[in-house]
N, C-alpha and C. Protein backbone atom coordinates (compact mmCIF):
# COMPACT_ATOMS: atom_id res chain seq x y z
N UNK A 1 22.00 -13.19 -20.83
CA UNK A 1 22.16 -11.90 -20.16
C UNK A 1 21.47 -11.97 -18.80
N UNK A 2 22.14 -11.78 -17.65
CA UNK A 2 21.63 -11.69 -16.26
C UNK A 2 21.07 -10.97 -15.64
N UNK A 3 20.61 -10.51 -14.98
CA UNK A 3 19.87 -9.61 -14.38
C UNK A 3 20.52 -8.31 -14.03
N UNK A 4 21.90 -8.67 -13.34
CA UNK A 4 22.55 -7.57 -13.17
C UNK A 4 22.89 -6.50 -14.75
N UNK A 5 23.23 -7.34 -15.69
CA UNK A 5 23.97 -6.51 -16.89
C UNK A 5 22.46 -5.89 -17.37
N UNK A 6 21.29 -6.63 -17.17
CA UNK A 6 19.95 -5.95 -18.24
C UNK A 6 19.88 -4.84 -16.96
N UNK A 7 20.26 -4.20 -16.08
CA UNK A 7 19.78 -3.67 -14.90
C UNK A 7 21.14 -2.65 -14.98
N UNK A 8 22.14 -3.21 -15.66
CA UNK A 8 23.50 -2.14 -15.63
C UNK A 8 22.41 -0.95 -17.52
N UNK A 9 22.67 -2.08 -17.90
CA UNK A 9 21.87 -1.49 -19.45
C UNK A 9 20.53 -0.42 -19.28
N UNK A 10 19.77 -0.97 -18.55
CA UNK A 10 18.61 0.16 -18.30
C UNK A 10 19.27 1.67 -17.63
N UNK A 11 20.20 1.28 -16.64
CA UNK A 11 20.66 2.61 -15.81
C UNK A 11 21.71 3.26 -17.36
N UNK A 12 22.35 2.85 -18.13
CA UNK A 12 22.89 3.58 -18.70
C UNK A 12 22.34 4.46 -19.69
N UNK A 13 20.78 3.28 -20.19
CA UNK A 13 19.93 4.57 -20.94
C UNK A 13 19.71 5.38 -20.06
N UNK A 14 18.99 5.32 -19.51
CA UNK A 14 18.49 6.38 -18.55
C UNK A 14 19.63 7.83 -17.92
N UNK A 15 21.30 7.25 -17.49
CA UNK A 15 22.17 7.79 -17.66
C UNK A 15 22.20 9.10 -19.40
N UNK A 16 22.30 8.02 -19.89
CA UNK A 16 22.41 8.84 -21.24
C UNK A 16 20.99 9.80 -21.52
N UNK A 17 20.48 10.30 -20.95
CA UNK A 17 19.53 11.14 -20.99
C UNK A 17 19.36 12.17 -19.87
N UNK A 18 20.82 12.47 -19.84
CA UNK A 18 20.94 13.44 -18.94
C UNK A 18 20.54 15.27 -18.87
N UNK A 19 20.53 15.80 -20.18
CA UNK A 19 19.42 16.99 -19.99
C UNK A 19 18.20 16.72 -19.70
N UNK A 20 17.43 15.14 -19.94
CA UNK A 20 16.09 15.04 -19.79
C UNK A 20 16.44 15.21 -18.16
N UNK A 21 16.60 14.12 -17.35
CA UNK A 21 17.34 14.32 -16.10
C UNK A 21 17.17 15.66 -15.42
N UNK A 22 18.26 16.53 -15.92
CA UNK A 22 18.74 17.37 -15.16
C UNK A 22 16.67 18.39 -15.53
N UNK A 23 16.23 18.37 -16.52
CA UNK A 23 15.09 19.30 -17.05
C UNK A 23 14.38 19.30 -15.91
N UNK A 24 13.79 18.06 -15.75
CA UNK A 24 12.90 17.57 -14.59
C UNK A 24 13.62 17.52 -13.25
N UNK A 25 14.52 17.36 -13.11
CA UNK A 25 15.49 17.60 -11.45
C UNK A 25 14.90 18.78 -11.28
N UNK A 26 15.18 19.82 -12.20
CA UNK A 26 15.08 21.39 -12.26
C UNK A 26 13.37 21.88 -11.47
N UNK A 27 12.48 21.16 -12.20
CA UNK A 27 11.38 21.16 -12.35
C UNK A 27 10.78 21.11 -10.95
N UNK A 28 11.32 19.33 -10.37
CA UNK A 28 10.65 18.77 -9.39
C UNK A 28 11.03 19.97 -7.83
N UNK A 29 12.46 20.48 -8.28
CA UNK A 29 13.42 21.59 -7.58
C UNK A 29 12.38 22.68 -7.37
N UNK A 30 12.27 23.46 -8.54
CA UNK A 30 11.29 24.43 -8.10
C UNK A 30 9.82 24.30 -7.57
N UNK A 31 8.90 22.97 -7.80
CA UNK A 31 7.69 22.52 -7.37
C UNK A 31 7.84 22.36 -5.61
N UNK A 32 9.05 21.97 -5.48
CA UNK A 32 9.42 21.78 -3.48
C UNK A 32 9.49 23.28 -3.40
N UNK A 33 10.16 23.99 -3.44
CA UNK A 33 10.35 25.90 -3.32
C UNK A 33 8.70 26.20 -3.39
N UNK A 34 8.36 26.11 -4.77
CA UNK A 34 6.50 26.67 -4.45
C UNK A 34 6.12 25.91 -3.38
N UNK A 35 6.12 25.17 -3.03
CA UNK A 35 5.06 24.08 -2.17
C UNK A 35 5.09 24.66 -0.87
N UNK A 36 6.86 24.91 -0.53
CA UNK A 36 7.56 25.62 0.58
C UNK A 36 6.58 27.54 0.99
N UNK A 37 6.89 27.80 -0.48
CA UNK A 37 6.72 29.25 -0.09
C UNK A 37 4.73 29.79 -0.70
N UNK A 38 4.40 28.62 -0.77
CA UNK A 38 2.44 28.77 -0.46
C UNK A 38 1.95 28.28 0.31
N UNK A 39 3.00 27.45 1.25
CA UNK A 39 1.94 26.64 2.34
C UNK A 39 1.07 27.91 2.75
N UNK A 40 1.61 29.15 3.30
CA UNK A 40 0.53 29.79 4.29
C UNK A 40 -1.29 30.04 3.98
N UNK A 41 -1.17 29.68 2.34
CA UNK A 41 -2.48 30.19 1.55
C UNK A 41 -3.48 28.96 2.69
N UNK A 42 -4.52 29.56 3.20
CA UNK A 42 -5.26 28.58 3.91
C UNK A 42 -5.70 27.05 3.71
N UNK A 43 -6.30 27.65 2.46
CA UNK A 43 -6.54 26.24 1.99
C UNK A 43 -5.60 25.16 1.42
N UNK A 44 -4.60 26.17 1.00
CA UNK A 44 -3.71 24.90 0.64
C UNK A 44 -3.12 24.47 2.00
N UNK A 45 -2.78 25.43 3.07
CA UNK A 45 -2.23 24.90 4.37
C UNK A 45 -2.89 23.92 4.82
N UNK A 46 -4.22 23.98 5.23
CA UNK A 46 -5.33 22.92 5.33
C UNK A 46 -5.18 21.42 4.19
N UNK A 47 -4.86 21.47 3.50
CA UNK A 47 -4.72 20.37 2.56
C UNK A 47 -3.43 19.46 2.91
N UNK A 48 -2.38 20.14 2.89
CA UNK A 48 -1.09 19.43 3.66
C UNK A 48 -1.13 19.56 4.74
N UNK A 49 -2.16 19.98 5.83
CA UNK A 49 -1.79 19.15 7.33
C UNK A 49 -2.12 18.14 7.30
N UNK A 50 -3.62 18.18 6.64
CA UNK A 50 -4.54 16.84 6.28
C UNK A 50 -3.60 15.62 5.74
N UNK A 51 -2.86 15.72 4.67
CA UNK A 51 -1.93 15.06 4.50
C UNK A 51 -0.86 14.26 5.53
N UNK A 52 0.00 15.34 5.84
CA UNK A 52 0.97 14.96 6.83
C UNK A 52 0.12 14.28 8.45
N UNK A 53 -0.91 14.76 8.63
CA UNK A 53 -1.85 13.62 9.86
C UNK A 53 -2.13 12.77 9.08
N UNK A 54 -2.63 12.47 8.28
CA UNK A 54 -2.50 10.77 7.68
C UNK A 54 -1.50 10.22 7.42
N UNK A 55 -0.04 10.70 6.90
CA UNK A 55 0.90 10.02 6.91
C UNK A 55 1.32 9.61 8.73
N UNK A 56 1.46 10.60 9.13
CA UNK A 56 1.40 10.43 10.83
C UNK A 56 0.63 8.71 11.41
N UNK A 57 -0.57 9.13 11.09
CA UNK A 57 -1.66 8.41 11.75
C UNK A 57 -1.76 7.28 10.70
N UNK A 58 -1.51 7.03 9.50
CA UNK A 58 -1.65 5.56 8.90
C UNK A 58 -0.45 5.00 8.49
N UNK A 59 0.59 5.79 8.75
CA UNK A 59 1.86 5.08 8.53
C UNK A 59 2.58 5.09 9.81
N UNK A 60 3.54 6.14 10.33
CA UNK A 60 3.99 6.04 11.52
C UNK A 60 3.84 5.34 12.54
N UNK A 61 2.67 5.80 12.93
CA UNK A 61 1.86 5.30 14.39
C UNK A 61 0.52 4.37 13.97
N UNK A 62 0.57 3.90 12.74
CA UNK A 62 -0.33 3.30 12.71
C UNK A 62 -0.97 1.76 13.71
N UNK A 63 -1.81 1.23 13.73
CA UNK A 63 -2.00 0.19 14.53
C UNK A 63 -2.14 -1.00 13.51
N UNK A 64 -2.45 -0.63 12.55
CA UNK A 64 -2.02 -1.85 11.08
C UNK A 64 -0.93 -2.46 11.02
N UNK A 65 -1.17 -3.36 10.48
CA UNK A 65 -0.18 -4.96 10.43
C UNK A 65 1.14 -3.87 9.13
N UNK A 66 2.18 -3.67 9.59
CA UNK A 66 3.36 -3.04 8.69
C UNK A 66 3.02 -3.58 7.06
N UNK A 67 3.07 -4.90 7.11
CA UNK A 67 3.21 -5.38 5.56
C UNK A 67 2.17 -5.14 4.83
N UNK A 68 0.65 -4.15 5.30
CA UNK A 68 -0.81 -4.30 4.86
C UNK A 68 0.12 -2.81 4.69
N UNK A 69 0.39 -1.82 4.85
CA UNK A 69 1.08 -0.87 4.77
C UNK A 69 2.30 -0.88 3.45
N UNK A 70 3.12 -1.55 3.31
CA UNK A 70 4.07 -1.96 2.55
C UNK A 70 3.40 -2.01 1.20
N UNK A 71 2.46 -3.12 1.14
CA UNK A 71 1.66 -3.19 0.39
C UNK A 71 0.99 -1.94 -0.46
N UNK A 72 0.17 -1.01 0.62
CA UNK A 72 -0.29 0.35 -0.28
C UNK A 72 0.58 1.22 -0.44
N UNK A 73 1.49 0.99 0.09
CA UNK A 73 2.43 2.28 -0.31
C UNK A 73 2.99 1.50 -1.79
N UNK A 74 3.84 0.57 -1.83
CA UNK A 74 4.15 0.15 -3.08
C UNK A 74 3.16 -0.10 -4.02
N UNK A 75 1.92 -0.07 -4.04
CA UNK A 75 0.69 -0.64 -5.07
C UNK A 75 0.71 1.17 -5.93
N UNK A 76 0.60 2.41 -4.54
CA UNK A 76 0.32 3.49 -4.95
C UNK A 76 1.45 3.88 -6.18
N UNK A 77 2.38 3.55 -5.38
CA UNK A 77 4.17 4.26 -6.26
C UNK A 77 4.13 3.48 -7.43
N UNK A 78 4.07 2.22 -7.51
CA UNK A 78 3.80 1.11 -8.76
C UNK A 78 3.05 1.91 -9.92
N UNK A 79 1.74 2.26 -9.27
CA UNK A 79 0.32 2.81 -10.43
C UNK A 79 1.16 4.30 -11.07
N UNK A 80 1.80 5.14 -9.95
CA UNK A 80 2.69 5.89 -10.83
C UNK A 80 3.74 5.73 -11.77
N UNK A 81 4.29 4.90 -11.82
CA UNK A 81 5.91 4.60 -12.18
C UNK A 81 4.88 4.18 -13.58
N UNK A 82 3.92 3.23 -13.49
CA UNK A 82 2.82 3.27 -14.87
C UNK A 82 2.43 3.69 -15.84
N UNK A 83 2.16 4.71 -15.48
CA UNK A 83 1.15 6.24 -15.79
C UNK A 83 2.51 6.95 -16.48
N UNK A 84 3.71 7.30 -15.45
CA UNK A 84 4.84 7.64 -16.58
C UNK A 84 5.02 6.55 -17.59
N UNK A 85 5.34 5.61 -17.39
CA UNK A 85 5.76 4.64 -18.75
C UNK A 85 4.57 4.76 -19.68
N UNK A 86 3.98 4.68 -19.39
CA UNK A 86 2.73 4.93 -20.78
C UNK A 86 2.95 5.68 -21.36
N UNK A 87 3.13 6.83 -20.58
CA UNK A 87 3.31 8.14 -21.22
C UNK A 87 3.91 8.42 -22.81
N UNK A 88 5.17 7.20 -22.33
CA UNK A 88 5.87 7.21 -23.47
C UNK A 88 5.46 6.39 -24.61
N UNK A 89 4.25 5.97 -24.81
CA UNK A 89 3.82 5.51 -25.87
C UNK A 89 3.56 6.54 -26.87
N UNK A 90 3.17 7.66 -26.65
CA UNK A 90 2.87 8.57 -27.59
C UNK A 90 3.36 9.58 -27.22
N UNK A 91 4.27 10.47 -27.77
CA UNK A 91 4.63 12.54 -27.68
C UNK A 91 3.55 13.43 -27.11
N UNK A 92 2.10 12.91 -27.35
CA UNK A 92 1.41 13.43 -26.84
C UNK A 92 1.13 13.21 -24.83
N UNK A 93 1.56 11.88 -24.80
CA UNK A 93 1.25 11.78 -23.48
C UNK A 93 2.65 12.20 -22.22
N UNK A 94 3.74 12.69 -22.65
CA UNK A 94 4.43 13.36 -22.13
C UNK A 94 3.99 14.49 -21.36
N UNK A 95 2.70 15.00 -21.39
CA UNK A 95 2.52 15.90 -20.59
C UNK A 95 2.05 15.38 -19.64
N UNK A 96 2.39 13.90 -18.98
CA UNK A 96 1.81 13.31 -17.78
C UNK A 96 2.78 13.99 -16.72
N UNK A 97 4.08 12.93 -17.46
CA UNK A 97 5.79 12.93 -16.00
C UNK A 97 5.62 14.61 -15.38
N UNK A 98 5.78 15.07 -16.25
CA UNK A 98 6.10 16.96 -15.38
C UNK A 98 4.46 16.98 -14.83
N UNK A 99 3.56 16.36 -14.67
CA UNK A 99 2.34 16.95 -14.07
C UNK A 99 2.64 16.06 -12.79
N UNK A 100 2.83 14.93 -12.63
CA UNK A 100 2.73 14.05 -11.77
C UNK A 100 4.10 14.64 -11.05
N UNK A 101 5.18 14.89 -11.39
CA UNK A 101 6.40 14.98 -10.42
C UNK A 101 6.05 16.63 -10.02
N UNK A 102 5.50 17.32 -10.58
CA UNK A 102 5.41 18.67 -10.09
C UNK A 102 4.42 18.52 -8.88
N UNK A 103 3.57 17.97 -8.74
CA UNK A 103 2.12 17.81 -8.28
C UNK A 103 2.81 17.22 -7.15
N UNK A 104 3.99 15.82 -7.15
CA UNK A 104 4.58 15.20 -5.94
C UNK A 104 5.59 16.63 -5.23
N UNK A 105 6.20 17.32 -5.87
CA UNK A 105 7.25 18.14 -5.85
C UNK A 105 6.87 19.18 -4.94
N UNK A 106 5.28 19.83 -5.52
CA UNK A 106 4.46 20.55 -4.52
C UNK A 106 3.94 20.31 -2.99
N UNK A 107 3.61 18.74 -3.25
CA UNK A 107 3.02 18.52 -1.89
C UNK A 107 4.08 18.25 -0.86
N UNK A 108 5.10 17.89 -1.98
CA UNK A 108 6.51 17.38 -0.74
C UNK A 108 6.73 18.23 -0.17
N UNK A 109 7.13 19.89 -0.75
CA UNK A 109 7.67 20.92 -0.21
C UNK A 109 6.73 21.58 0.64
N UNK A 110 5.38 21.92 0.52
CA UNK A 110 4.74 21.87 1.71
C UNK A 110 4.51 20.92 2.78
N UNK A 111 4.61 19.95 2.51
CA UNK A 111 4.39 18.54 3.67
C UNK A 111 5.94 18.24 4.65
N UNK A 112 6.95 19.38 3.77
CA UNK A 112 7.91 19.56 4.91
C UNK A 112 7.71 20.85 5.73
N UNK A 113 7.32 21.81 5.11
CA UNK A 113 6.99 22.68 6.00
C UNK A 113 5.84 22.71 6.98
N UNK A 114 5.26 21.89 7.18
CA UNK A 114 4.58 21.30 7.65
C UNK A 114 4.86 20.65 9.01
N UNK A 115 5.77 20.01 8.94
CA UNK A 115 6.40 18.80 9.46
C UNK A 115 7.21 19.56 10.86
N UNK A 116 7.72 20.60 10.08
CA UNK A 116 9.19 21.15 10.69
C UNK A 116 7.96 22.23 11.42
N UNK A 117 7.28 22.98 11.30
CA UNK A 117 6.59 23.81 11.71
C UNK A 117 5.46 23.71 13.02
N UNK A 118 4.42 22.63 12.55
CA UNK A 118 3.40 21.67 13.59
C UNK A 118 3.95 20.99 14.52
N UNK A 119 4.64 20.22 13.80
CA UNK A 119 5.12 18.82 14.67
C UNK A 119 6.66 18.75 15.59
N UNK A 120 7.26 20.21 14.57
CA UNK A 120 8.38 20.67 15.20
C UNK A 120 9.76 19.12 15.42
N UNK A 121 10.08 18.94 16.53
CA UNK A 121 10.88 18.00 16.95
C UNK A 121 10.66 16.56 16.58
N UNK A 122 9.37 16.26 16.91
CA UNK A 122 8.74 15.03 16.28
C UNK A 122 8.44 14.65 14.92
N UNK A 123 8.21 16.15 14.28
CA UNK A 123 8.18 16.00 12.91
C UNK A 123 9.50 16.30 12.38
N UNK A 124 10.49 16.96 12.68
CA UNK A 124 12.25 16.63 12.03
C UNK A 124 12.44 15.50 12.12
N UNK A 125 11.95 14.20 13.22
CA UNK A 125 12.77 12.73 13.38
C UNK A 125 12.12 12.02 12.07
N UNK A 126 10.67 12.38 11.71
CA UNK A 126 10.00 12.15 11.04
C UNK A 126 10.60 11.81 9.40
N UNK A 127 10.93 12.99 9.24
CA UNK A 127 11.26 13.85 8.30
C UNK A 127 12.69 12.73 7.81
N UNK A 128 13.71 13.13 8.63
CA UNK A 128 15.35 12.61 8.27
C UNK A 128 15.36 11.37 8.56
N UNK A 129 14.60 10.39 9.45
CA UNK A 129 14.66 8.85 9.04
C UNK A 129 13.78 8.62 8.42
N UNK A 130 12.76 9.00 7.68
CA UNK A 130 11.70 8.48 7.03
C UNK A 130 11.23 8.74 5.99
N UNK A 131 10.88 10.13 5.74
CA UNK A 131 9.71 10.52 5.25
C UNK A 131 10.62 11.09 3.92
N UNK A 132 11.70 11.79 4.00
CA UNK A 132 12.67 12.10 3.22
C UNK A 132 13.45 11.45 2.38
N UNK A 133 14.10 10.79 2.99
CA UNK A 133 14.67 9.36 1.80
C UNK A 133 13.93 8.45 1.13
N UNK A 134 12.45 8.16 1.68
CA UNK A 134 11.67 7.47 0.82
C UNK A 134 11.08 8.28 -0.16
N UNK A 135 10.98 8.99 0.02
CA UNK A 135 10.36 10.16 -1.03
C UNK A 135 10.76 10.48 -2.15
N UNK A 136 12.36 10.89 -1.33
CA UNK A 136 13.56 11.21 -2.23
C UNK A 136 14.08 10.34 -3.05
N UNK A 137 13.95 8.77 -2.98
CA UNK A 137 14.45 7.71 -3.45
C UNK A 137 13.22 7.51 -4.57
N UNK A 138 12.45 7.36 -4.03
CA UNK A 138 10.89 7.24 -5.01
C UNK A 138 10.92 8.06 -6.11
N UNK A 139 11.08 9.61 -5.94
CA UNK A 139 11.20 10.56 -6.97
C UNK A 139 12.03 10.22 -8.17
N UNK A 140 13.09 9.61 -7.54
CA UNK A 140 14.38 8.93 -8.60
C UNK A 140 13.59 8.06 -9.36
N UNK A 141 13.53 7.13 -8.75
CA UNK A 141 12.78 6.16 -9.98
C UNK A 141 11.78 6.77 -10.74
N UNK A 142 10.82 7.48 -10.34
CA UNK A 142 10.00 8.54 -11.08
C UNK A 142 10.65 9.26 -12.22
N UNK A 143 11.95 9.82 -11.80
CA UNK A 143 12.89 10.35 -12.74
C UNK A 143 13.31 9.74 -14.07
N UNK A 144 13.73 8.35 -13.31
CA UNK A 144 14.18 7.47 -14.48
C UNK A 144 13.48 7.14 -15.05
N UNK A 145 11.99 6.76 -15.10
CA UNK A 145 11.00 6.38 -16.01
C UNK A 145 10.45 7.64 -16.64
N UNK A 146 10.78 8.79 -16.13
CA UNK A 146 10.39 9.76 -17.06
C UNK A 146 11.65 10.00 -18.16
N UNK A 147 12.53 9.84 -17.68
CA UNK A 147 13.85 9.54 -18.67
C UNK A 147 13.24 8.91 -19.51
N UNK A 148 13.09 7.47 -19.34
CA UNK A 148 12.86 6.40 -20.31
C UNK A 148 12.01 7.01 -20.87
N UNK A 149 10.85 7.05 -20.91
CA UNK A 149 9.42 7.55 -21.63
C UNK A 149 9.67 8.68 -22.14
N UNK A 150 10.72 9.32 -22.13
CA UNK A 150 11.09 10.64 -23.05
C UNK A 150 11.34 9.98 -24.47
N UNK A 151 12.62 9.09 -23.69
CA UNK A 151 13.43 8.69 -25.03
C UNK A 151 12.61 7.68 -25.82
N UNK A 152 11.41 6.88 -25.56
CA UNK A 152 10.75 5.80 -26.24
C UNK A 152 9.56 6.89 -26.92
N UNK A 153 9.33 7.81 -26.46
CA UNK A 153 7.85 8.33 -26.89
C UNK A 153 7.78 8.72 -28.40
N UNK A 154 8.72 9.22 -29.00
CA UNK A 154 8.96 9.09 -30.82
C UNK A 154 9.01 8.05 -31.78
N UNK A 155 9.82 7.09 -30.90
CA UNK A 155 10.17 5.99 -31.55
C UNK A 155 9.41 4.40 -31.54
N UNK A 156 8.14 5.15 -30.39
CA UNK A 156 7.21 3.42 -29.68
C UNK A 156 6.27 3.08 -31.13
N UNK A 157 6.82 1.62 -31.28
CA UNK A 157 5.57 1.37 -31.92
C UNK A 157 5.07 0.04 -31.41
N UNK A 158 4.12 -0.35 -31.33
CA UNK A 158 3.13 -1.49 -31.37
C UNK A 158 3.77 -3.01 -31.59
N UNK A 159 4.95 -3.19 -31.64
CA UNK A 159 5.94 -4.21 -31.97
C UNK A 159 6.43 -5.31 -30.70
N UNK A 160 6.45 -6.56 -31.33
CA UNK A 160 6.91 -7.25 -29.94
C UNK A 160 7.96 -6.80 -29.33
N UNK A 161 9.19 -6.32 -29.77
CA UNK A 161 10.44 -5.75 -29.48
C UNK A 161 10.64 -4.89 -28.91
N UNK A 162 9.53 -3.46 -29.04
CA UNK A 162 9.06 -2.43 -28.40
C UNK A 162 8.02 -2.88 -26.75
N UNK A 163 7.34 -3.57 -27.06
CA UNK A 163 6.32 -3.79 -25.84
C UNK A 163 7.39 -4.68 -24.82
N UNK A 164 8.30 -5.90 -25.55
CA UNK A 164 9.07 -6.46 -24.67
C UNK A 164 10.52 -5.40 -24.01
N UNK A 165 10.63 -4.78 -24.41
CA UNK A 165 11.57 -3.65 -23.81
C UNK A 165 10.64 -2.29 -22.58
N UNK A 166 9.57 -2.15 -22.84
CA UNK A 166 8.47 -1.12 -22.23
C UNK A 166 8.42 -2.44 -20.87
N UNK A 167 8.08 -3.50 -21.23
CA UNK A 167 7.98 -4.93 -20.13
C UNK A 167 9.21 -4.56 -19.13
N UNK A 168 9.88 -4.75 -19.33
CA UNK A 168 11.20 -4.94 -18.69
C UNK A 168 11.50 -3.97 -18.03
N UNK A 169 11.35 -2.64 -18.72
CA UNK A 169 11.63 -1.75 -17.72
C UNK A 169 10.63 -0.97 -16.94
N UNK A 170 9.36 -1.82 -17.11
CA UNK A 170 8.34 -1.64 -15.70
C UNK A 170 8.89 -2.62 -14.68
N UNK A 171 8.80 -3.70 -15.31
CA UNK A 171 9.71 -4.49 -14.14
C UNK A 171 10.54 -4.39 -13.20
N UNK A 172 12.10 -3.66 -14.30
CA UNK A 172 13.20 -3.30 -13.18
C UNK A 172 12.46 -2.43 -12.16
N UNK A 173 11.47 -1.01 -12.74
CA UNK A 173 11.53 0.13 -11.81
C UNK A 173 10.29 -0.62 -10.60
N UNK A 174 9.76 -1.07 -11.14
CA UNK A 174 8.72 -2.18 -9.49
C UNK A 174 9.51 -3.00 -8.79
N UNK A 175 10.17 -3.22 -9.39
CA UNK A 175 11.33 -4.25 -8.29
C UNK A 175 11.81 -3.19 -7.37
N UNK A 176 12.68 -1.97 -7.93
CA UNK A 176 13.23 -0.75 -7.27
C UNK A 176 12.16 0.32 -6.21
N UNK A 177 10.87 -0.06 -6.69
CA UNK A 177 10.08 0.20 -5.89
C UNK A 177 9.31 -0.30 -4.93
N UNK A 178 9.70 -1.42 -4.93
CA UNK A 178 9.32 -2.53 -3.96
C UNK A 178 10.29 -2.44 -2.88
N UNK A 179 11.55 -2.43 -3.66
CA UNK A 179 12.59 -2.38 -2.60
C UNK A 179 12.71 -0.98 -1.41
N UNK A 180 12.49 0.08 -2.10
CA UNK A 180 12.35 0.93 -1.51
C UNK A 180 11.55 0.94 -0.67
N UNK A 181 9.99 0.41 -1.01
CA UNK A 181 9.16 0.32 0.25
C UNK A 181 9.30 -0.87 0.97
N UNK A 182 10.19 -1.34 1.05
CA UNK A 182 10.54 -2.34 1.73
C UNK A 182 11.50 -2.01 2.94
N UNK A 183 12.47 -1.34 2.62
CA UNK A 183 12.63 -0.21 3.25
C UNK A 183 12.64 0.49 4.02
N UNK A 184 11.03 0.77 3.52
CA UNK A 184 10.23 2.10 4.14
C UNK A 184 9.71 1.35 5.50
N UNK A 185 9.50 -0.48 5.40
CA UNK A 185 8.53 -0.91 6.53
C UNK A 185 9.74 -1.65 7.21
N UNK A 186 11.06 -1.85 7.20
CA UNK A 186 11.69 -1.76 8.27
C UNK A 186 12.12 -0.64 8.75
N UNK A 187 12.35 -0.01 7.97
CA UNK A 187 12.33 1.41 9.28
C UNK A 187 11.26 1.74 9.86
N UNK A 188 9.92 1.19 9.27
CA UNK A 188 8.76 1.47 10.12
C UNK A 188 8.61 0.79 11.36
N UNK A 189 8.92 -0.74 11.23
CA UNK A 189 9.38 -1.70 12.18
C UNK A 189 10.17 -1.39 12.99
N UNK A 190 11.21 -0.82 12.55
CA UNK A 190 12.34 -0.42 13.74
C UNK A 190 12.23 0.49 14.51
N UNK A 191 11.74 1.56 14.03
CA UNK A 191 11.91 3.26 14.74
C UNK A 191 10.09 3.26 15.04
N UNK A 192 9.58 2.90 14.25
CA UNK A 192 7.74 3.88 14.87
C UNK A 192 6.65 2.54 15.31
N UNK A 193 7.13 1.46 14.80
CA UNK A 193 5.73 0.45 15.21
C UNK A 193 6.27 -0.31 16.38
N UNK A 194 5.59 -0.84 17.09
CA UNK A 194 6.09 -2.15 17.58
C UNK A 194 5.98 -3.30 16.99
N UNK A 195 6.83 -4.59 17.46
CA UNK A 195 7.22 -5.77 16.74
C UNK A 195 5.62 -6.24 16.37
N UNK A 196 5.07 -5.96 17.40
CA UNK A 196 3.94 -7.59 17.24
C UNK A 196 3.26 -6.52 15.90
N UNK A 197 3.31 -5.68 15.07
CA UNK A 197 2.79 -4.90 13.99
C UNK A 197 3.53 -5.87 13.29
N UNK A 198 4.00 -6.72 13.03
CA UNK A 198 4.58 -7.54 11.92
C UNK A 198 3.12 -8.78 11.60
N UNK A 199 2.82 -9.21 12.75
CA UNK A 199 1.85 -10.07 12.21
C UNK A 199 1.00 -9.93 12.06
């Protein structure tokens, strides 16, 4: 079995768990709307500018070597995509995925209002080549491993068969998240750094 068919097989579980899917779509949906409609509370406004100037200032415009960048962004998304798959070792630890995607869901939807508001023009270019599709792409895989870890969390036991299947599909989703931030640092390369940021 090749890579492509174990990689067609993972997307179809994950496919086949489409109310889990759509539950959490729903979820992560309304966490962007709150995020949107509390930025003004001070302190939380203060918390996502703070945010969005570090994404600004250590990603964008950073003066760091792109791939030292590549690196933490995929190490960070990796330790999540984790934290959901575990989850699904036990029914009990399901109350991770909806804390972690709500918590991303929140800061996203303020960290666009944010964007569009402060930074205005500079922060829309921001926003639609960058900051949006990686996010948005990231969340997916987030999705799908909360898929998965739905459907394993009843049925996990302690078994080589079980741990070698939990293996595999940390694998696929780090590969998918690698790729994505891979991605993320040619468009960083192309549109916000200059070249010599490669070495």
């Amino acid at each position: 079995m090749n890579f492509l068919s174990l990689f067609r097989e993972l997307l179809g579980r994950v496919i086949s768990r489409k109310k889990t899917l759509l539950a959490f779509g729903v979820v992560f949906l309304i966490g962007v709307i709150l995020g949107m409609l509390f930025i003004k509370t001070p302190s939380v406004y203060g918390y996502h500018l703070k945010l969005c100037d570090r994404f600004i200032d250590r990603v964008c415009y950073s003066d760091r070597n792109v791939f030292f960048i590549f690196i933490e962004r995929t190490s960070g998304n990796v330790l999540l995509v984790g934290l959901i798959l575990c989850a699904g070792l036990h029914p009990v630890g399901l109350i991770l995925p909806p804390v972690i995607l709500v918590y991303r869901a929140y800061m996203f939807g303020g960290s666009l209002a944010i964007f569009f508001t402060v930074y205005r023009m500079s922060g829309a270019l921001i926003v639609f080549v960058l900051y949006l599709p990686i996010h948005l792409l990231i969340d997916a895989v987030l999705l799908c491993a909360t898929a998965l870890s739905c459907a394993r969390a009843n049925s996990f036991r302690f078994c080589t068969e079980d741990l070698t299947a939990l293996v595999r599909d940390a694998v696929f989703l780090i590969v998918l998240v690698a790729a994505i931030c891979f991605l993320e640092m040619v468009l960083l390369l192309a549109l916000f750094h200059p070249l010599g940021n490669l070495l």
